[in-house]
PDB file of N, CA and C in Angstrom:
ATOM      1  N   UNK A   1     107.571 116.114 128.551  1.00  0.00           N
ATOM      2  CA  UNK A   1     106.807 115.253 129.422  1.00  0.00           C
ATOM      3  C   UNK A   1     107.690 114.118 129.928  1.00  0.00           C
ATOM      4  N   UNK A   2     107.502 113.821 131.229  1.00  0.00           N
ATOM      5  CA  UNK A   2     108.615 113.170 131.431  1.00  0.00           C
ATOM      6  C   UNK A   2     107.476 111.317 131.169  1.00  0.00           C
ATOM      7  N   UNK A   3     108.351 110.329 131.611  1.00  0.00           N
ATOM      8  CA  UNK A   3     107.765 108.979 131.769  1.00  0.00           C
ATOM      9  C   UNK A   3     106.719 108.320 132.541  1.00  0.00           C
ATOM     10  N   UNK A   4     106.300 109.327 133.353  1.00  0.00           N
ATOM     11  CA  UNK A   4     105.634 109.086 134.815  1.00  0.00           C
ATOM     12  C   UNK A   4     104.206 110.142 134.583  1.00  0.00           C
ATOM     13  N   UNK A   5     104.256 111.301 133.130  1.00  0.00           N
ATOM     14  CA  UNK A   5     103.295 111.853 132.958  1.00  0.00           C
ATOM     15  C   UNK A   5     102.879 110.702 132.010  1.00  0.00           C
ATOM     16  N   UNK A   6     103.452 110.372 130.778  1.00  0.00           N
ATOM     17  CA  UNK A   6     103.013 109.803 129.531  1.00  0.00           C
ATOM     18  C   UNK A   6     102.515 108.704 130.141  1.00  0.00           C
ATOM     19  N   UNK A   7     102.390 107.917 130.988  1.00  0.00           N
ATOM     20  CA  UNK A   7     101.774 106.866 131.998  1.00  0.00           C
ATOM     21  C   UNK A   7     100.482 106.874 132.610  1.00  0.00           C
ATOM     22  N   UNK A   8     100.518 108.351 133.011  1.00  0.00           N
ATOM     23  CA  UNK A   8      99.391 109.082 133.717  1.00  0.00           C
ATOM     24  C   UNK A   8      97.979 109.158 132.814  1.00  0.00           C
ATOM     25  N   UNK A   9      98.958 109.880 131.314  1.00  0.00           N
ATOM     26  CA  UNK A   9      97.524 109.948 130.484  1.00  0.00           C
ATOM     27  C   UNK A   9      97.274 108.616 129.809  1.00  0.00           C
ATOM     28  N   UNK A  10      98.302 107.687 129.702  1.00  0.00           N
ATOM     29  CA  UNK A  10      97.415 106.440 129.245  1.00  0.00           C
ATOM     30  C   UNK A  10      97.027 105.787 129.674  1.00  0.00           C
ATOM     31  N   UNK A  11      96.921 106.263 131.048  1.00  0.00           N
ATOM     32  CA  UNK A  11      96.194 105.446 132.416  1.00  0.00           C
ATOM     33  C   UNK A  11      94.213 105.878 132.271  1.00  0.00           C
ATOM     34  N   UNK A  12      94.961 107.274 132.064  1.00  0.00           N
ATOM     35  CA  UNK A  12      93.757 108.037 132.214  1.00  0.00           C
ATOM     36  C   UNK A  12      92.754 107.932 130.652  1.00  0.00           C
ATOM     37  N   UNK A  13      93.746 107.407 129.656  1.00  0.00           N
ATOM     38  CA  UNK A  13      92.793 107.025 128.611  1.00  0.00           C
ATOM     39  C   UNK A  13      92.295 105.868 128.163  1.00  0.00           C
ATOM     40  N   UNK A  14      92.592 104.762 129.200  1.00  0.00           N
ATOM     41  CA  UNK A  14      92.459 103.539 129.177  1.00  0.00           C
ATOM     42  C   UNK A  14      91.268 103.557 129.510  1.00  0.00           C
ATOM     43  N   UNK A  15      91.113 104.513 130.750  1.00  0.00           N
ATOM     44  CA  UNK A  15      89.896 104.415 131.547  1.00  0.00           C
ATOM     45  C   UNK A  15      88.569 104.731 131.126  1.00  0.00           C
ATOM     46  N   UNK A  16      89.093 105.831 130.475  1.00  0.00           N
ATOM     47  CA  UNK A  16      88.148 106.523 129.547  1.00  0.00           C
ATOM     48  C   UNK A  16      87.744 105.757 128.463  1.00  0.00           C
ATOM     49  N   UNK A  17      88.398 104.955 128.237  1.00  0.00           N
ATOM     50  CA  UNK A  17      88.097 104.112 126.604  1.00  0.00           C
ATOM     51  C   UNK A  17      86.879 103.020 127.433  1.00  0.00           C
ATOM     52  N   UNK A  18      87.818 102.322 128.965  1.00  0.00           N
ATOM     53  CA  UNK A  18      86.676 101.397 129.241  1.00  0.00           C
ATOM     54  C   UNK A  18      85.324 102.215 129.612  1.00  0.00           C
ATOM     55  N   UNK A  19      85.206 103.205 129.982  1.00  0.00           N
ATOM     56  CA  UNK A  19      84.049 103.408 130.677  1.00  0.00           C
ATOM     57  C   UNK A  19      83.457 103.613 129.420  1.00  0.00           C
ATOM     58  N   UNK A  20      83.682 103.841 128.041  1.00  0.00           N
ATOM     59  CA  UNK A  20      82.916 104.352 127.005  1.00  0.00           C
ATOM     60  C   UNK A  20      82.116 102.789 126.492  1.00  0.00           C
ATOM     61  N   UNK A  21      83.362 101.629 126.167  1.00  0.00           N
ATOM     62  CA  UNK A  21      82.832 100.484 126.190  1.00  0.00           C
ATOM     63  C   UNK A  21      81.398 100.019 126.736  1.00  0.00           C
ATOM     64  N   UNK A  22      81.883  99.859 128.317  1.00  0.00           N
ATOM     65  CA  UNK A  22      80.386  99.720 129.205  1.00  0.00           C
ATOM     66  C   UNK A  22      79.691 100.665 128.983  1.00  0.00           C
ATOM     67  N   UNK A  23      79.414 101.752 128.297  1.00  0.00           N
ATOM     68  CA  UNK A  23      78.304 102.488 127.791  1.00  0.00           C
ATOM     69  C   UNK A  23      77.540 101.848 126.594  1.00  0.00           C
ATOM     70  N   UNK A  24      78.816 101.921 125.839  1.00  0.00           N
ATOM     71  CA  UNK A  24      78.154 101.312 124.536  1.00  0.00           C
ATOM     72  C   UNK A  24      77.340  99.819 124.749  1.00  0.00           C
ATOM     73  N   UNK A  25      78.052  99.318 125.684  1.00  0.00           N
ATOM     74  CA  UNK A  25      77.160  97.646 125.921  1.00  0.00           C
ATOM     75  C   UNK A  25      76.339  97.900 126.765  1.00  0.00           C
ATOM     76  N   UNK A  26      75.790  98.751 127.465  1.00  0.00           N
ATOM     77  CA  UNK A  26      74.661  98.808 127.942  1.00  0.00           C
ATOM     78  C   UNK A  26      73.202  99.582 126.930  1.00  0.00           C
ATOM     79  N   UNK A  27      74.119 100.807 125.889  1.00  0.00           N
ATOM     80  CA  UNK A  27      73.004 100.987 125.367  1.00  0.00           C
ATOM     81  C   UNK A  27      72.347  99.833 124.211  1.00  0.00           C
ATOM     82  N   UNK A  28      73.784  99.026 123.702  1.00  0.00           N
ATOM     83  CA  UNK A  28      72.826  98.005 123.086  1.00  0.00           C
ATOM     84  C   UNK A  28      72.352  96.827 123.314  1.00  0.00           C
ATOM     85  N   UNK A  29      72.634  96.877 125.000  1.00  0.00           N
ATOM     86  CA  UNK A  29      71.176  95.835 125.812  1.00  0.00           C
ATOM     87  C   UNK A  29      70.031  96.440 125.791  1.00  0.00           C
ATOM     88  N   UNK A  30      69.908  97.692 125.852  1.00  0.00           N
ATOM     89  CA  UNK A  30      68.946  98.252 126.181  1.00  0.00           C
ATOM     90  C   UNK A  30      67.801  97.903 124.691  1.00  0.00           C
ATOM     91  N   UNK A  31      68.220  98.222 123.723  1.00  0.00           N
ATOM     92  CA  UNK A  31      67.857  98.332 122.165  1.00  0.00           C
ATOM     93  C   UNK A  31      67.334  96.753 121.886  1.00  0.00           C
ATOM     94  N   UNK A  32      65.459  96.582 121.649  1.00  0.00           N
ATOM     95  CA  UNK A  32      64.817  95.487 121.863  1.00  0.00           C
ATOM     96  C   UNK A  32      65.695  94.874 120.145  1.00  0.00           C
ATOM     97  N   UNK A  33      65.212  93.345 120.523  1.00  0.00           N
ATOM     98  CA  UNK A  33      65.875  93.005 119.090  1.00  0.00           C
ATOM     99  C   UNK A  33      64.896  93.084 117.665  1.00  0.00           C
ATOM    100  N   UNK A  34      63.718  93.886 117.828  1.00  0.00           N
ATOM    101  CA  UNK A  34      62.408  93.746 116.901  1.00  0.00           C
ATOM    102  C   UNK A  34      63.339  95.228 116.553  1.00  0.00           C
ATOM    103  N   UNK A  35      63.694  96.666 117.455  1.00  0.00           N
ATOM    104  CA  UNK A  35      64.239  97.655 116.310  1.00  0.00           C
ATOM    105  C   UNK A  35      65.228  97.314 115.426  1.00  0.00           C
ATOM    106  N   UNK A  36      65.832  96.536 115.597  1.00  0.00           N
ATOM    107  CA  UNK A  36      66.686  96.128 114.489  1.00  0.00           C
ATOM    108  C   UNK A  36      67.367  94.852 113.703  1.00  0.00           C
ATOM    109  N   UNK A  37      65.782  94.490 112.968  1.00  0.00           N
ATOM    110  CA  UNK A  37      66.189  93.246 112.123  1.00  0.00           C
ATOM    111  C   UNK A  37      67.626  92.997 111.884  1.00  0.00           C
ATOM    112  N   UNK A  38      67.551  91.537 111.708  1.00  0.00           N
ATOM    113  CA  UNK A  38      68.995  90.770 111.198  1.00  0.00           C
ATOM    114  C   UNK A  38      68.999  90.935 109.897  1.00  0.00           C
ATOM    115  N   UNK A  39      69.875  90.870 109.388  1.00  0.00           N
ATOM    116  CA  UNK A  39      69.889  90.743 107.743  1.00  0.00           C
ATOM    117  C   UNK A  39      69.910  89.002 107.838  1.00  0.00           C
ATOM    118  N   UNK A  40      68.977  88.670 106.362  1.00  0.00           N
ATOM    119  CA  UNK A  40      68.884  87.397 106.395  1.00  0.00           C
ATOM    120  C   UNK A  40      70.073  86.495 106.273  1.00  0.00           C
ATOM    121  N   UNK A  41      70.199  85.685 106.447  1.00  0.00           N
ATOM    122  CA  UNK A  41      71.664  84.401 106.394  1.00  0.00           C
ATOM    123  C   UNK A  41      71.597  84.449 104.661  1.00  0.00           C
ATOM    124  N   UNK A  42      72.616  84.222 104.594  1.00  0.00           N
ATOM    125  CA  UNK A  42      72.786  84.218 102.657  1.00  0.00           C
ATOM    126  C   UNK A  42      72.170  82.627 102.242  1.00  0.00           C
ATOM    127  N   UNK A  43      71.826  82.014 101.176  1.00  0.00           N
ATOM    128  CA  UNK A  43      71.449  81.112 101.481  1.00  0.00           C
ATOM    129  C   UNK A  43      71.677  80.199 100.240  1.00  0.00           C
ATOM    130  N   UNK A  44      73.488  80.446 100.125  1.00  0.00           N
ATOM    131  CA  UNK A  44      73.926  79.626  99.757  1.00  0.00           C
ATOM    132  C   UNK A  44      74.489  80.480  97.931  1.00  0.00           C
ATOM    133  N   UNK A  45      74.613  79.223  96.937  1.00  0.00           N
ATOM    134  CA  UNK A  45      75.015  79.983  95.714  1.00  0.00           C
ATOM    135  C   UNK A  45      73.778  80.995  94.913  1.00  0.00           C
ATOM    136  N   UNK A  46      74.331  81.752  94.758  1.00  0.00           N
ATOM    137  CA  UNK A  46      73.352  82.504  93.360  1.00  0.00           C
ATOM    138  C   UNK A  46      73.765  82.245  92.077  1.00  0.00           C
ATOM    139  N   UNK A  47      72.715  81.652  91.351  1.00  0.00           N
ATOM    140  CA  UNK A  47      73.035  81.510  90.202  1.00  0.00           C
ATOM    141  C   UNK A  47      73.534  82.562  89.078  1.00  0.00           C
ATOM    142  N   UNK A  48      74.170  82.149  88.126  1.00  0.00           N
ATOM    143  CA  UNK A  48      74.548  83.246  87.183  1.00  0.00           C
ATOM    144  C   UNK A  48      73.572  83.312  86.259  1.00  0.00           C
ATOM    145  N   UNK A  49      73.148  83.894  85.442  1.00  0.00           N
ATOM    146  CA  UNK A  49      72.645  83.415  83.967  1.00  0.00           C
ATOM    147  C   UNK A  49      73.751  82.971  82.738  1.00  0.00           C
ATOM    148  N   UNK A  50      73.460  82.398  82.033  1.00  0.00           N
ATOM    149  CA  UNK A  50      74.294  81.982  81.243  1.00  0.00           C
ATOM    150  C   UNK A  50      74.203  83.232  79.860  1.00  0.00           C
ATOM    151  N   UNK A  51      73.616  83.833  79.631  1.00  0.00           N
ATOM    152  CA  UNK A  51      72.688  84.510  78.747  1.00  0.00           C
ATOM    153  C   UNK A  51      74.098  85.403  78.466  1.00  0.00           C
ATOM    154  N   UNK A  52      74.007  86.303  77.360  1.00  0.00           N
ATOM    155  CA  UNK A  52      75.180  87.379  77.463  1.00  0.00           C
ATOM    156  C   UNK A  52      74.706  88.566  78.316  1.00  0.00           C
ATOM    157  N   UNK A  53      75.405  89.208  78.803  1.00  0.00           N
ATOM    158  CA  UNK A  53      74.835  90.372  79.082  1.00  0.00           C
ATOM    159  C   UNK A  53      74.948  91.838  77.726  1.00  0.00           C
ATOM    160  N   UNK A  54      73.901  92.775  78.213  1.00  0.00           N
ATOM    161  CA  UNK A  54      73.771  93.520  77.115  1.00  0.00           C
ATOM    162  C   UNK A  54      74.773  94.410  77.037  1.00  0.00           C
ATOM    163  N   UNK A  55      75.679  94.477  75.923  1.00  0.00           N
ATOM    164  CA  UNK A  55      76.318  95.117  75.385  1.00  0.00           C
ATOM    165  C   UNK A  55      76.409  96.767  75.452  1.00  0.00           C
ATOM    166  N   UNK A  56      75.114  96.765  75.784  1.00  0.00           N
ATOM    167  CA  UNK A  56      75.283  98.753  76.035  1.00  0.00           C
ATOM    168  C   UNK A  56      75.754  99.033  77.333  1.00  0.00           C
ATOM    169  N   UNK A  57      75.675  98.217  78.142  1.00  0.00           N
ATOM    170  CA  UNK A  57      76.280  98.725  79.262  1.00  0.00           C
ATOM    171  C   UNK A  57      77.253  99.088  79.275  1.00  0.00           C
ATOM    172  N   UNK A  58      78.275  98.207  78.745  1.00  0.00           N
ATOM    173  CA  UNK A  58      79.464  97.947  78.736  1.00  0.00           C
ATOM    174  C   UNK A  58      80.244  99.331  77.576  1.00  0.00           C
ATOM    175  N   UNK A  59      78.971 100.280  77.275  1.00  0.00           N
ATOM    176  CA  UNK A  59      79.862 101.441  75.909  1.00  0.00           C
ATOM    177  C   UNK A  59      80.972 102.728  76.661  1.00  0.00           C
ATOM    178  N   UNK A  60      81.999 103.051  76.023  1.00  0.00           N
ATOM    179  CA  UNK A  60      82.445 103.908  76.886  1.00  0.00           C
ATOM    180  C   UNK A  60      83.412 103.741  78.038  1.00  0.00           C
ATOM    181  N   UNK A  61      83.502 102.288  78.477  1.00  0.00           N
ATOM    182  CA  UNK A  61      84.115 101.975  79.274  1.00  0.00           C
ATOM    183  C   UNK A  61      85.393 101.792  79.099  1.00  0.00           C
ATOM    184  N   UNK A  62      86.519 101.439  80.259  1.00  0.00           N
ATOM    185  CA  UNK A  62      87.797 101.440  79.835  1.00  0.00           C
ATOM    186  C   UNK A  62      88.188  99.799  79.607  1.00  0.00           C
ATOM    187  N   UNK A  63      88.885  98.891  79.754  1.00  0.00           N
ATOM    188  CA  UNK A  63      88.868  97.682  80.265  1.00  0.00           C
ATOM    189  C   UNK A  63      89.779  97.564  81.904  1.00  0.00           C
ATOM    190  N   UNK A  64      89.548  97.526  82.726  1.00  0.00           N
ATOM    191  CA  UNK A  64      90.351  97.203  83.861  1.00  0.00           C
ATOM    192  C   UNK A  64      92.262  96.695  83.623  1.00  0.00           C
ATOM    193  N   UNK A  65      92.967  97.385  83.564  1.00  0.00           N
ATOM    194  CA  UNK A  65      93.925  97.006  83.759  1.00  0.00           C
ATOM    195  C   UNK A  65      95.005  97.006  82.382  1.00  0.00           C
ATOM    196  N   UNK A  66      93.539  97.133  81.017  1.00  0.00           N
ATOM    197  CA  UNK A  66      94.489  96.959  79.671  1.00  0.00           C
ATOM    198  C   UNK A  66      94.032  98.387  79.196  1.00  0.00           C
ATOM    199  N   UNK A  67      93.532  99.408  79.996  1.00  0.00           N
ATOM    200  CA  UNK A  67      93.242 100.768  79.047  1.00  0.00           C
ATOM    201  C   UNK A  67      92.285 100.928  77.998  1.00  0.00           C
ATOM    202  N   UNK A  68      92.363 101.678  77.606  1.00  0.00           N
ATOM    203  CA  UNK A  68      91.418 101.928  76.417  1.00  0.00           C
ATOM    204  C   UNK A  68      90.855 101.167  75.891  1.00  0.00           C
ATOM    205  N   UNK A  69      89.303 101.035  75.217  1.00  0.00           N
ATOM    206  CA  UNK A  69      89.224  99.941  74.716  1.00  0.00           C
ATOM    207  C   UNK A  69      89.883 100.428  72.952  1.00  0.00           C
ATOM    208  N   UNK A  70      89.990  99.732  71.806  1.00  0.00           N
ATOM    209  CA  UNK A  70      90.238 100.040  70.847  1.00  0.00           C
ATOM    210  C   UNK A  70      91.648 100.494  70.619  1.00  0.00           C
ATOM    211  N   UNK A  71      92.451 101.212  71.591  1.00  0.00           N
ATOM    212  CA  UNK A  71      93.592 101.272  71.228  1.00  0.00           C
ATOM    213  C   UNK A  71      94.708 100.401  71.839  1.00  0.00           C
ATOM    214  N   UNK A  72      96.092 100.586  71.112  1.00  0.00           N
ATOM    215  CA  UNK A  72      97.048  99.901  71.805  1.00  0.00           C
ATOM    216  C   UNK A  72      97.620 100.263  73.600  1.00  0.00           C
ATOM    217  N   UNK A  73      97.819  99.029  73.815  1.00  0.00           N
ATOM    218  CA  UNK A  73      98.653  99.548  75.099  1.00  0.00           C
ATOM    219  C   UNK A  73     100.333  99.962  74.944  1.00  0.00           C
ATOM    220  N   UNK A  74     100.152 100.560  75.720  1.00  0.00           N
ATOM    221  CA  UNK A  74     101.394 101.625  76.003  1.00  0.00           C
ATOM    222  C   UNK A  74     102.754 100.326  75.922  1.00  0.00           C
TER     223      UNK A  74
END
């Protein structure tokens, strides 16, 4: 392909990319804002509990980063 084709098609896929754009922004003018709620604004810190958490969850598991629980690391 010479320099003057490889030009051609990224001419031709530029175009194609914009016309897909102005599709997409017209179909979501079209789309009222009642079909698709906002997710609410966060609203600020969540508390932790201070409490332990329960221990069974935690059975079986590995520890992140130190391996096994119970045995030595490598």
């Amino acid at each position: 392909m010479s320099l003057q084709d490889d030009l051609t098609a990224v001419r031709r896929n530029l175009n194609e990319l914009v016309r897909s754009v102005e599709r997409l922004e017209q179909d979501v003018a079209r789309q009222s804002p009642a079909a698709a709620p906002r997710p609410a604004a966060p609203t600020g810190m969540v508390p932790v509990p201070d409490t332990p958490y329960d221990q069974s969850k935690w059975t079986d598991t590995d520890d992140e980063g130190l391996g096994v629980r119970d045995r030595r690391a490598p």
